[in-house]
N, C-alpha and C. Protein backbone atom coordinates (compact mmCIF):
# COMPACT_ATOMS: atom_id res chain seq x y z
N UNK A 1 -20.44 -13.42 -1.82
CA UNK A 1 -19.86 -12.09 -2.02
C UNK A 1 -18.35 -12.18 -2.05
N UNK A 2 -18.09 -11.45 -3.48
CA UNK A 2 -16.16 -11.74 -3.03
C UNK A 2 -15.61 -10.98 -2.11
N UNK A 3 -16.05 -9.94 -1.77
CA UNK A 3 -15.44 -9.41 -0.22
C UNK A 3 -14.94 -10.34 0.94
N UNK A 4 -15.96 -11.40 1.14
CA UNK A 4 -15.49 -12.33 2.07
C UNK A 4 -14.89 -13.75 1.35
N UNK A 5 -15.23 -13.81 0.43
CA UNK A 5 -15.08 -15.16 0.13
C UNK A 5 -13.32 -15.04 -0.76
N UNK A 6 -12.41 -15.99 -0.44
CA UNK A 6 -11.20 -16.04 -1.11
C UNK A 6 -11.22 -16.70 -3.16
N UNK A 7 -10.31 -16.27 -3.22
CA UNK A 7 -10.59 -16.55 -4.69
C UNK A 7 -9.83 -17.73 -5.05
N UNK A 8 -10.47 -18.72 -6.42
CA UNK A 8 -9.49 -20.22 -6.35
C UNK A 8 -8.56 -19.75 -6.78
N UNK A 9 -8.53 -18.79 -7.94
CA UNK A 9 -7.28 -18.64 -8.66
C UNK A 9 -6.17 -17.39 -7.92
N UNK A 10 -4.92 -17.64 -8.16
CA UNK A 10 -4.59 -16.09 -6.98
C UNK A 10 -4.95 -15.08 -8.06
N UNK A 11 -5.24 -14.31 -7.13
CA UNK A 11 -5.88 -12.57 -7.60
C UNK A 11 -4.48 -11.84 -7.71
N UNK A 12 -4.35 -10.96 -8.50
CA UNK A 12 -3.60 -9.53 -8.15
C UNK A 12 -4.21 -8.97 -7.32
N UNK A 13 -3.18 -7.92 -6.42
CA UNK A 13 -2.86 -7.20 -4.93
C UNK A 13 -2.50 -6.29 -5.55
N UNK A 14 -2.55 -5.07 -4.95
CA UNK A 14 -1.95 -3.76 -4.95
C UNK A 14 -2.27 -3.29 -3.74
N UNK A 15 -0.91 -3.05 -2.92
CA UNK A 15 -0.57 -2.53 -1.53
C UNK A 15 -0.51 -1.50 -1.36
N UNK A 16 -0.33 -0.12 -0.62
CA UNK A 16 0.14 1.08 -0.50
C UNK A 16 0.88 1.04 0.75
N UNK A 17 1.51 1.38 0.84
CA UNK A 17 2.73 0.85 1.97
C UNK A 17 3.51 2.47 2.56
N UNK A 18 3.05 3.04 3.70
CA UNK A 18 3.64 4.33 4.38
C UNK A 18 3.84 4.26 5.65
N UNK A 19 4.88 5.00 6.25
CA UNK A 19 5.24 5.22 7.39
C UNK A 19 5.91 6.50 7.63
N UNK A 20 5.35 7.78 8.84
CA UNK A 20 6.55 8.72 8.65
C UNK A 20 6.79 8.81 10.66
N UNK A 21 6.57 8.41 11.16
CA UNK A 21 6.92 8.23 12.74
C UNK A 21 8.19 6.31 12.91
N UNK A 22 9.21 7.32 13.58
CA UNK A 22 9.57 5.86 14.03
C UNK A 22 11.13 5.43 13.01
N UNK A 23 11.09 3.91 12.67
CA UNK A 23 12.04 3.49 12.19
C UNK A 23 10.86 2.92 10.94
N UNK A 24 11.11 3.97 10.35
CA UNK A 24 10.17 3.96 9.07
C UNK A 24 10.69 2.75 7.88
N UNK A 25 11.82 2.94 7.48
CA UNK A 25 11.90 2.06 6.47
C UNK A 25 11.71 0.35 7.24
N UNK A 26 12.33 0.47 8.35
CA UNK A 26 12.50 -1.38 9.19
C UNK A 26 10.79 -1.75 8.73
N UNK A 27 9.82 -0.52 9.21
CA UNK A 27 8.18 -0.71 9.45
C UNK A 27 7.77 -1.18 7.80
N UNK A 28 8.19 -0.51 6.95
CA UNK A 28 7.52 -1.19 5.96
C UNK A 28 8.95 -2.54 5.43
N UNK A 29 10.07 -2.69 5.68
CA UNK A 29 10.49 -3.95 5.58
C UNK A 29 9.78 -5.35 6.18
N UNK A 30 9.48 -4.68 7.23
CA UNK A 30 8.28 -5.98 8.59
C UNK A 30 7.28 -5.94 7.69
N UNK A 31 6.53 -5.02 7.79
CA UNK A 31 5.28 -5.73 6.86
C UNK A 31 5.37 -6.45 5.59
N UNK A 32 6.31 -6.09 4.85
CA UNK A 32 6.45 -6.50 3.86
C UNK A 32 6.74 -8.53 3.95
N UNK A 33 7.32 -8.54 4.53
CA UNK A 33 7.49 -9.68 4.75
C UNK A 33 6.77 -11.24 5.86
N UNK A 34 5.78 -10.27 6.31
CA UNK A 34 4.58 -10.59 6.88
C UNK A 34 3.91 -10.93 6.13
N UNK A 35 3.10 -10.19 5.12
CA UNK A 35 2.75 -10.44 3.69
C UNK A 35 2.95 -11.54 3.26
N UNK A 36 3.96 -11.45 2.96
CA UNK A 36 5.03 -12.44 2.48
C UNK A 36 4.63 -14.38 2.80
N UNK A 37 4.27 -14.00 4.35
CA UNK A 37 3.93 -15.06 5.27
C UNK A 37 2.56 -16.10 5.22
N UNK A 38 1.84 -14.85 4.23
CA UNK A 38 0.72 -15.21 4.56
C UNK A 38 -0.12 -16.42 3.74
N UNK A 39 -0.82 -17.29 4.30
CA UNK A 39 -1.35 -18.44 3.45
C UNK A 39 -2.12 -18.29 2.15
N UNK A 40 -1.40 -19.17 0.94
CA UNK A 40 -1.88 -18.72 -0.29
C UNK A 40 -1.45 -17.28 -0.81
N UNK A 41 -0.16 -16.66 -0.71
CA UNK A 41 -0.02 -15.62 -0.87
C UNK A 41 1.50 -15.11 -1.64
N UNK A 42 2.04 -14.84 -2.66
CA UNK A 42 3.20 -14.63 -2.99
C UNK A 42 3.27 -13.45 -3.11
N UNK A 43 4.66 -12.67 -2.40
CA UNK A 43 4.83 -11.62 -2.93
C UNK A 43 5.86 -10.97 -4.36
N UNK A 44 5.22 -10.44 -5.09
CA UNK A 44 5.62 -10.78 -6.34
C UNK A 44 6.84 -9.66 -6.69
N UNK A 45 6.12 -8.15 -6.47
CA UNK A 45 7.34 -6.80 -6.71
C UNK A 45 7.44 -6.09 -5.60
N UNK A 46 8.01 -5.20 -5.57
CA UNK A 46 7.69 -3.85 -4.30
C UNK A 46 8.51 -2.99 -5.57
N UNK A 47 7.82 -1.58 -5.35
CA UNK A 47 8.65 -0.63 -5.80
C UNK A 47 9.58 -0.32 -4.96
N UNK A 48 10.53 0.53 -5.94
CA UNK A 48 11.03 1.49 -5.13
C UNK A 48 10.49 1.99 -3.67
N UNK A 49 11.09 2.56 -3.21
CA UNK A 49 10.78 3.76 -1.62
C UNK A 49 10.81 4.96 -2.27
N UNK A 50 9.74 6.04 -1.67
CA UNK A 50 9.63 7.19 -2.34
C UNK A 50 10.10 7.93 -0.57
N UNK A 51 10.01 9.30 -0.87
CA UNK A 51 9.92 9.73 0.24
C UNK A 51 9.08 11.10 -0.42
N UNK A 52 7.82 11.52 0.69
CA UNK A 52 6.88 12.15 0.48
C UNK A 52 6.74 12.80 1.57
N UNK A 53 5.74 14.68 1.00
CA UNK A 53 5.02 15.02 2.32
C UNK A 53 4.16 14.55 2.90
N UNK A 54 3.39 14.55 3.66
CA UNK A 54 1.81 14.23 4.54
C UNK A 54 0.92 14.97 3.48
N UNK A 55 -0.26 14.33 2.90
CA UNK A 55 -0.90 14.85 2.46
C UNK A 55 -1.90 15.56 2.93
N UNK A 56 -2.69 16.17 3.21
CA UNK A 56 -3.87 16.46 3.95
C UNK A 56 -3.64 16.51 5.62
N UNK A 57 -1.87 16.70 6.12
CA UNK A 57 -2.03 16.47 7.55
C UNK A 57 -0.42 17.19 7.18
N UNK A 58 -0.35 16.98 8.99
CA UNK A 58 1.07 17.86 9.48
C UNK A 58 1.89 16.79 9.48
N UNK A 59 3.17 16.60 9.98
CA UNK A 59 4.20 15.64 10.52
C UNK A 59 5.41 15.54 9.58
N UNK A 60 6.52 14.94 10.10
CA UNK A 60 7.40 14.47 9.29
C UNK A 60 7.25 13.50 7.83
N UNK A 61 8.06 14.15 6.87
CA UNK A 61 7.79 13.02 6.13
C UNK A 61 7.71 11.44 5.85
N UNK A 62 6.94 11.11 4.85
CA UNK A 62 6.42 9.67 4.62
C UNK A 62 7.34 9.01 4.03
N UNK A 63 7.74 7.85 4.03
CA UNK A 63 8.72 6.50 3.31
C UNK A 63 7.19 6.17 2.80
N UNK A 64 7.33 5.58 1.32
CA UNK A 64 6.07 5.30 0.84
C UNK A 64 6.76 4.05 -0.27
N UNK A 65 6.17 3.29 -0.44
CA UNK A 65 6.20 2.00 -1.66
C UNK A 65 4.89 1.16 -2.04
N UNK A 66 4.58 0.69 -2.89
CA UNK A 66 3.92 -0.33 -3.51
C UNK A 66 4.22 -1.47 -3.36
N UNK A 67 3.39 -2.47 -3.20
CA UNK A 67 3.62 -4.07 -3.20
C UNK A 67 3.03 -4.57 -4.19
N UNK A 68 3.32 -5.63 -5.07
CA UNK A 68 2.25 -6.54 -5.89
C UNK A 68 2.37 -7.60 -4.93
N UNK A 69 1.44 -8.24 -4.66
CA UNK A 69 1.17 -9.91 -4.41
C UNK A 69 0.22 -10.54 -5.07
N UNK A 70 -0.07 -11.92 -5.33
CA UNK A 70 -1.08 -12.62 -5.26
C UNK A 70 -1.00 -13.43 -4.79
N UNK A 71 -2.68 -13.50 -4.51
CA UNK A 71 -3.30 -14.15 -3.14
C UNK A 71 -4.25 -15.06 -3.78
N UNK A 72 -4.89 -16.03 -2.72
CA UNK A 72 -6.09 -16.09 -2.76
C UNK A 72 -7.11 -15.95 -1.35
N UNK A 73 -6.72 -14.90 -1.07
CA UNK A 73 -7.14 -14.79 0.21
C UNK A 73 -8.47 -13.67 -0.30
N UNK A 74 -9.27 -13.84 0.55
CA UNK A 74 -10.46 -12.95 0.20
C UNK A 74 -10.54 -11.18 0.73
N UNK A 75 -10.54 -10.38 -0.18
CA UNK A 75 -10.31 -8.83 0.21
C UNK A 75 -10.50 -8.40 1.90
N UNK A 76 -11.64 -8.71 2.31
CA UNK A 76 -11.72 -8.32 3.54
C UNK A 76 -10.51 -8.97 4.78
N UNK A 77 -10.10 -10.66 4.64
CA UNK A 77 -9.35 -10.61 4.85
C UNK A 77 -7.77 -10.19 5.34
N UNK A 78 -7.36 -9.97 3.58
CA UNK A 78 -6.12 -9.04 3.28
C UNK A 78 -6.19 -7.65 4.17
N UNK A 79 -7.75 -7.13 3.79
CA UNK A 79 -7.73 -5.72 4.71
C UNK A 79 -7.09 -5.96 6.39
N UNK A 80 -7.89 -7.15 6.55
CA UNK A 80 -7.93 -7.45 8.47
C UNK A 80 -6.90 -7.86 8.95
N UNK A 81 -5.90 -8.60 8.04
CA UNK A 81 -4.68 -8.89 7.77
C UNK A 81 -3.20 -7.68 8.11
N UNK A 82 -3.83 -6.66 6.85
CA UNK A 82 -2.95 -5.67 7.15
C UNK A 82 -3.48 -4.71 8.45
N UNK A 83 -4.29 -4.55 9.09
CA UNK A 83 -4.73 -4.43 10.28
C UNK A 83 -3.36 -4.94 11.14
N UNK A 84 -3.76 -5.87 11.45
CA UNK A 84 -3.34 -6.67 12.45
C UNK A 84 -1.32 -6.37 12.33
N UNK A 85 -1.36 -6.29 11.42
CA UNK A 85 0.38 -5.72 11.29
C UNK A 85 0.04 -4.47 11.05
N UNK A 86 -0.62 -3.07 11.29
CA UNK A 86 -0.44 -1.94 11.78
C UNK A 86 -0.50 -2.04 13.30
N UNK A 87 -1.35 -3.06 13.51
CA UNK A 87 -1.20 -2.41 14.70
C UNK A 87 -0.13 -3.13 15.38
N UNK A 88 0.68 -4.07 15.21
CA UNK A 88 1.57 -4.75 15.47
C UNK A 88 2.43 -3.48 15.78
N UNK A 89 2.78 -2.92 14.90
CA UNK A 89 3.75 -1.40 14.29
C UNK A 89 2.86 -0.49 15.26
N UNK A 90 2.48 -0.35 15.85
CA UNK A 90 1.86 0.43 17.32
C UNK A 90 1.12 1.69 16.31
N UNK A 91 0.60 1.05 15.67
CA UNK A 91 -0.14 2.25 14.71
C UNK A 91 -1.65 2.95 15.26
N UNK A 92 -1.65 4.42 15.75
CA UNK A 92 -2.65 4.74 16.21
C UNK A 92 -3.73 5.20 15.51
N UNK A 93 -4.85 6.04 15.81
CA UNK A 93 -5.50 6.18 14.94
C UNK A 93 -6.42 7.46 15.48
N UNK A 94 -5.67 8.38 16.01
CA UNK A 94 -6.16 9.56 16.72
C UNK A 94 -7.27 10.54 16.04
N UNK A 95 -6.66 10.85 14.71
CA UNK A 95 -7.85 11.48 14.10
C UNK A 95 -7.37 11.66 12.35
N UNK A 96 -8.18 11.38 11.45
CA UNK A 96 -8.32 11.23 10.08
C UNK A 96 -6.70 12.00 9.53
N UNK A 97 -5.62 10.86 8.81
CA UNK A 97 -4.57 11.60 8.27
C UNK A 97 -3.69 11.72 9.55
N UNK A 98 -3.78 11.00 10.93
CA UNK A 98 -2.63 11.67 11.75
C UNK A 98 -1.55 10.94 11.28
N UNK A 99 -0.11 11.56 11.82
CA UNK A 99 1.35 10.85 11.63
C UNK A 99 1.10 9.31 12.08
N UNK A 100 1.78 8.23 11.28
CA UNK A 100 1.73 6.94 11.54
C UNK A 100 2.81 6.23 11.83
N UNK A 101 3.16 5.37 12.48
CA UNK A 101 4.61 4.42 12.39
C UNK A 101 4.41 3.21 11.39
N UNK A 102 2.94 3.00 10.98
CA UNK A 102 2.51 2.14 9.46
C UNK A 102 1.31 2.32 8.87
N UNK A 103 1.03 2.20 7.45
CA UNK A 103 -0.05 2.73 7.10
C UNK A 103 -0.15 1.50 5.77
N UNK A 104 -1.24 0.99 6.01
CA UNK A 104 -1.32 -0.29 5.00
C UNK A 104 -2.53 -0.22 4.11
N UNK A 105 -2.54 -0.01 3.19
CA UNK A 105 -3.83 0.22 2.30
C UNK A 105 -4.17 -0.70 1.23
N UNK A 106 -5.35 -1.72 1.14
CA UNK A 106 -5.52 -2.33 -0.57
C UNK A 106 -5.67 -1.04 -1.06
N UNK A 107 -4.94 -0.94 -2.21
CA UNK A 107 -5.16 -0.06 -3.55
C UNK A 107 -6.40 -1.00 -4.57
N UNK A 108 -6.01 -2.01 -4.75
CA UNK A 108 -6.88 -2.91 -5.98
C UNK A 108 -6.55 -4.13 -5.82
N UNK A 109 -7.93 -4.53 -5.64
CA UNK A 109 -7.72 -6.27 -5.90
C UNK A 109 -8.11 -6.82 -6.57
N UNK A 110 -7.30 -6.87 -7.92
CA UNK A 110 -7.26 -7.81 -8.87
C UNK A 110 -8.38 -6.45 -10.21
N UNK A 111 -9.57 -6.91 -10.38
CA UNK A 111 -10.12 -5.62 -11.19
C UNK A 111 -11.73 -5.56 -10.13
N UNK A 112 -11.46 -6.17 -9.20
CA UNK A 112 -13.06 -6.36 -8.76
C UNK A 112 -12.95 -4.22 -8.30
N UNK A 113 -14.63 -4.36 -7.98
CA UNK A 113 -14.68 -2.99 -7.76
C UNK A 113 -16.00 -3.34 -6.41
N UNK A 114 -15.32 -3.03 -5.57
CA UNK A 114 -16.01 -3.44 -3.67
C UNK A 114 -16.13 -2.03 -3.12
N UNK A 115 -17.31 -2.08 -2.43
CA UNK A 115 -18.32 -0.88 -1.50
C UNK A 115 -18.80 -1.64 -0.12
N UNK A 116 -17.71 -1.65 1.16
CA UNK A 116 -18.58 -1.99 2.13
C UNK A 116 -18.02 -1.12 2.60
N UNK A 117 -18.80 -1.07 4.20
CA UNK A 117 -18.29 -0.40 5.64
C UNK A 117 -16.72 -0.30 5.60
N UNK A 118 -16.01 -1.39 5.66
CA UNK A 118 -14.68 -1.65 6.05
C UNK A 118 -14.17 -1.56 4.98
N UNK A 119 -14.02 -1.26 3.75
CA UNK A 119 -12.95 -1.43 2.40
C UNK A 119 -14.08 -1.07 1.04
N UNK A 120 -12.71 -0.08 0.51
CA UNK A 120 -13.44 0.08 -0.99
C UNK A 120 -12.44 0.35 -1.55
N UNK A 121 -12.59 -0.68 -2.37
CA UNK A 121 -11.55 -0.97 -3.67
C UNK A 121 -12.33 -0.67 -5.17
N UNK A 122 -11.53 0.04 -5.89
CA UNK A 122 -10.00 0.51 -5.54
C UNK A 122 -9.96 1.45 -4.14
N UNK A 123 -9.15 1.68 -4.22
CA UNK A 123 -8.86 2.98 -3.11
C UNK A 123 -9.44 3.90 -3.02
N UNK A 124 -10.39 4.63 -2.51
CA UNK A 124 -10.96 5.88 -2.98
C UNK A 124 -10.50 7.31 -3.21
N UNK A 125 -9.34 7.23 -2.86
CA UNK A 125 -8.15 8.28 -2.91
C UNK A 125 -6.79 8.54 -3.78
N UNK A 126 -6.70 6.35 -4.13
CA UNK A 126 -5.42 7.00 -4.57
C UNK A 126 -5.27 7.53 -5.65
N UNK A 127 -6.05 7.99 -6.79
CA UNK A 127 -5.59 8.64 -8.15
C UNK A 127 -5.48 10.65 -7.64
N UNK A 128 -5.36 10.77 -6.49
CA UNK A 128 -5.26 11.77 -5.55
C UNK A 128 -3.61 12.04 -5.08
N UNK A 129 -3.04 10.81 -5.58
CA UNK A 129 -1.92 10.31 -4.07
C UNK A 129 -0.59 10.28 -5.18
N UNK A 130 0.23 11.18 -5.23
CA UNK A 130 1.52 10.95 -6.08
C UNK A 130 2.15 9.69 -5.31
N UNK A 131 2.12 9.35 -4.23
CA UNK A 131 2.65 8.47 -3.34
C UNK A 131 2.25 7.20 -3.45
N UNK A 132 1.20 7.06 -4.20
CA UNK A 132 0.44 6.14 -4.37
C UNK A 132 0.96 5.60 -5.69
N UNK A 133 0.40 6.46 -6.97
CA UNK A 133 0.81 6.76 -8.33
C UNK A 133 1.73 6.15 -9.00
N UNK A 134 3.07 6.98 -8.30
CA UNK A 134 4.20 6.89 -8.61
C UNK A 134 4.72 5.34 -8.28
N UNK A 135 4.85 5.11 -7.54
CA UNK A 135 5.53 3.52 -7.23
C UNK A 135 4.10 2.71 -7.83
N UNK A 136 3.10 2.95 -8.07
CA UNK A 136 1.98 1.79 -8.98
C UNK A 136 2.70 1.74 -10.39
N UNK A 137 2.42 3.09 -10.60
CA UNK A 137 3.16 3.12 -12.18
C UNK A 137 4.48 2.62 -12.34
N UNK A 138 5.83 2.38 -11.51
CA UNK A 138 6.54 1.83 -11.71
C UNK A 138 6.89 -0.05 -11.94
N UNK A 139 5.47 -0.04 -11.11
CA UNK A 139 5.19 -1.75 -11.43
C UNK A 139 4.65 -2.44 -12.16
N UNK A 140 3.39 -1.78 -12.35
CA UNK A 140 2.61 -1.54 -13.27
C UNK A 140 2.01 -0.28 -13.93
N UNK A 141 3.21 -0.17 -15.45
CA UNK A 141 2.76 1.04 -15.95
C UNK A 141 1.11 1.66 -16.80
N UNK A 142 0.42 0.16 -16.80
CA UNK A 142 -0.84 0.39 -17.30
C UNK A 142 -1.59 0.76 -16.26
N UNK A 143 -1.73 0.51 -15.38
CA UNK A 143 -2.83 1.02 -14.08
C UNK A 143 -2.95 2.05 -13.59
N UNK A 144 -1.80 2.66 -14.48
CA UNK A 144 -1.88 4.47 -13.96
C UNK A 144 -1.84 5.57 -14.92
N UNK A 145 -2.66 5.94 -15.45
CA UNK A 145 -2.27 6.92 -16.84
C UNK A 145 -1.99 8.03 -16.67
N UNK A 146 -1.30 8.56 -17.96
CA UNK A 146 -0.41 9.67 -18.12
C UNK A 146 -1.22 10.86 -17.14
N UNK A 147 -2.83 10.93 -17.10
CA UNK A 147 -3.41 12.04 -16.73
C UNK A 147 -3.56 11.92 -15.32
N UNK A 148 -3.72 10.94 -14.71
CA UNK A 148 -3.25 10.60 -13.22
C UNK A 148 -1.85 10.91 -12.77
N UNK A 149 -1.14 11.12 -13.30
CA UNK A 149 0.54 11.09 -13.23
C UNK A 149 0.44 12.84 -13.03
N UNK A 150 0.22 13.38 -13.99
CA UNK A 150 -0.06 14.83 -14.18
C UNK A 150 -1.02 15.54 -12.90
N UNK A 151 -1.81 14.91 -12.25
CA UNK A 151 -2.86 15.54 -11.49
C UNK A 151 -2.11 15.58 -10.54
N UNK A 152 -1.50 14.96 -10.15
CA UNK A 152 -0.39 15.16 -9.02
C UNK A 152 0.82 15.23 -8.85
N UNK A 153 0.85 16.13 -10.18
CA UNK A 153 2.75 16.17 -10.69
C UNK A 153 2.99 17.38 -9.57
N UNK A 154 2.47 18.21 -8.70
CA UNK A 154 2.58 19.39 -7.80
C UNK A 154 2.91 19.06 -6.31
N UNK A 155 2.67 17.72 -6.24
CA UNK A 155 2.96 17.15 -5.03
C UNK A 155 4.51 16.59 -4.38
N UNK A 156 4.94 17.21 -3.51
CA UNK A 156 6.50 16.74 -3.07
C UNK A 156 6.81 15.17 -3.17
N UNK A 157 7.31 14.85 -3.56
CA UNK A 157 7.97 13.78 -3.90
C UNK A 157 9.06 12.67 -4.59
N UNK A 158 9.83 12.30 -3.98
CA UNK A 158 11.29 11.82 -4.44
C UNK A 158 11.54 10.31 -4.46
N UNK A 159 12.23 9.35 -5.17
CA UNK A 159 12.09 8.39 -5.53
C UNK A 159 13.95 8.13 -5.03
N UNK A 160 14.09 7.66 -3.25
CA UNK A 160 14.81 7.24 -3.07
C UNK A 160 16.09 5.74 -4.35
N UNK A 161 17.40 5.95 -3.99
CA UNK A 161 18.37 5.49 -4.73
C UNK A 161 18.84 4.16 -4.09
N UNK A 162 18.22 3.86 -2.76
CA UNK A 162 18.38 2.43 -2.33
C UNK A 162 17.91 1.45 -2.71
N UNK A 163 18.69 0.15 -2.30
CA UNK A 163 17.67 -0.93 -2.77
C UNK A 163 17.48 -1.51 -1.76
N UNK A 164 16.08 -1.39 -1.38
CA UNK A 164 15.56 -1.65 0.46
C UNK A 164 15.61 -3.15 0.46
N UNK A 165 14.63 -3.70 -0.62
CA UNK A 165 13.54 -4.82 -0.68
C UNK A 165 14.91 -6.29 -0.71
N UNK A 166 16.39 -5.92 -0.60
CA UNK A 166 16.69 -6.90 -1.00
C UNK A 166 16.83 -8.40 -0.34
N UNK A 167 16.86 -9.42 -0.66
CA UNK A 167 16.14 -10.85 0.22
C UNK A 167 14.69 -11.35 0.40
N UNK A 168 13.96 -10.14 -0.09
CA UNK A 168 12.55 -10.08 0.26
C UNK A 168 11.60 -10.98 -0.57
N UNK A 169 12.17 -10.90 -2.40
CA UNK A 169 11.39 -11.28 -2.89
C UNK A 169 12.27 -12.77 -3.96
């Protein structure tokens, strides 16, 4: 099953990368470069930083970006992976959508299409997620079409003027 099993060739990654509690941008700089760390693994782009509302929840706003990597690390992995650096980032998990100090999501790995307990790829949300969307489409403008772009053209969201990622990649 490729869920568990790593792939020979590296796969494409697609990250979703949020934080709105805390020292938000440092939280997704750390992960990012954790990532970074990891065996068999290059990190290739990051978008931009967006800054967004909470979707479906209350709190301060979200710092949000995209990662590309490839890996050959096997999906469930990567998932247990970015685990382990939320919770590093003291990330709780009180109740569905609460405020986070990190929020690490596979969006897509590679084109496979996975249904377990722990992970389903793609994302099951993000063509939902301007936050998501927006920094995919800036990396990759084929993976997101014009009518996905539009479904969540109503959603708050701004495409910070810094350049966070720099040294990173």
């Amino acid at each position: 099953m490729i869920a568990e099993q790593g792939a020979t060739a590296p796969v494409d990654v697609w990250v979703g990368l949020g934080a709105n509690l805390g020292e938000r941008e440092e939280a997704l700089r750390s992960a990012l470069q954790r990532m970074a760390e990891w065996p068999g693994t290059r990190l290739i782009a990051v978008s931009a930083m967006y800054a967004s509302a909470p979707v479906d929840a209350g709190g301060p706003d979200y710092l949000n970006a995209v990662a590309h990597l490839q890996t050959t690390l096997a999906p469930l992995d990567v998932l247990q992976r970015l685990q382990a650096i939320e919770q590093d980032a003291g990330r709780e998990r009180p109740y569905r959508n609460a405020p986070r100090t990190l929020d690490l999501d596979v969006l897509l790995y590679g084109s496979e299409m996975l249904s377990t307990p722990t992970l389903t790829v793609p994302h099951p949300r993000m063509n939902e997620r301007a936050f998501v969307l927006l920094p995919l489409a800036e990396l990759a403008p084929g993976l997101v079409s014009e009518a996905a772009l539009e479904a969540v053209a109503d959603q708050r969201i701004a495409r910070l003027p810094q350049a966070w990622v720099a040294g990173l990649l």
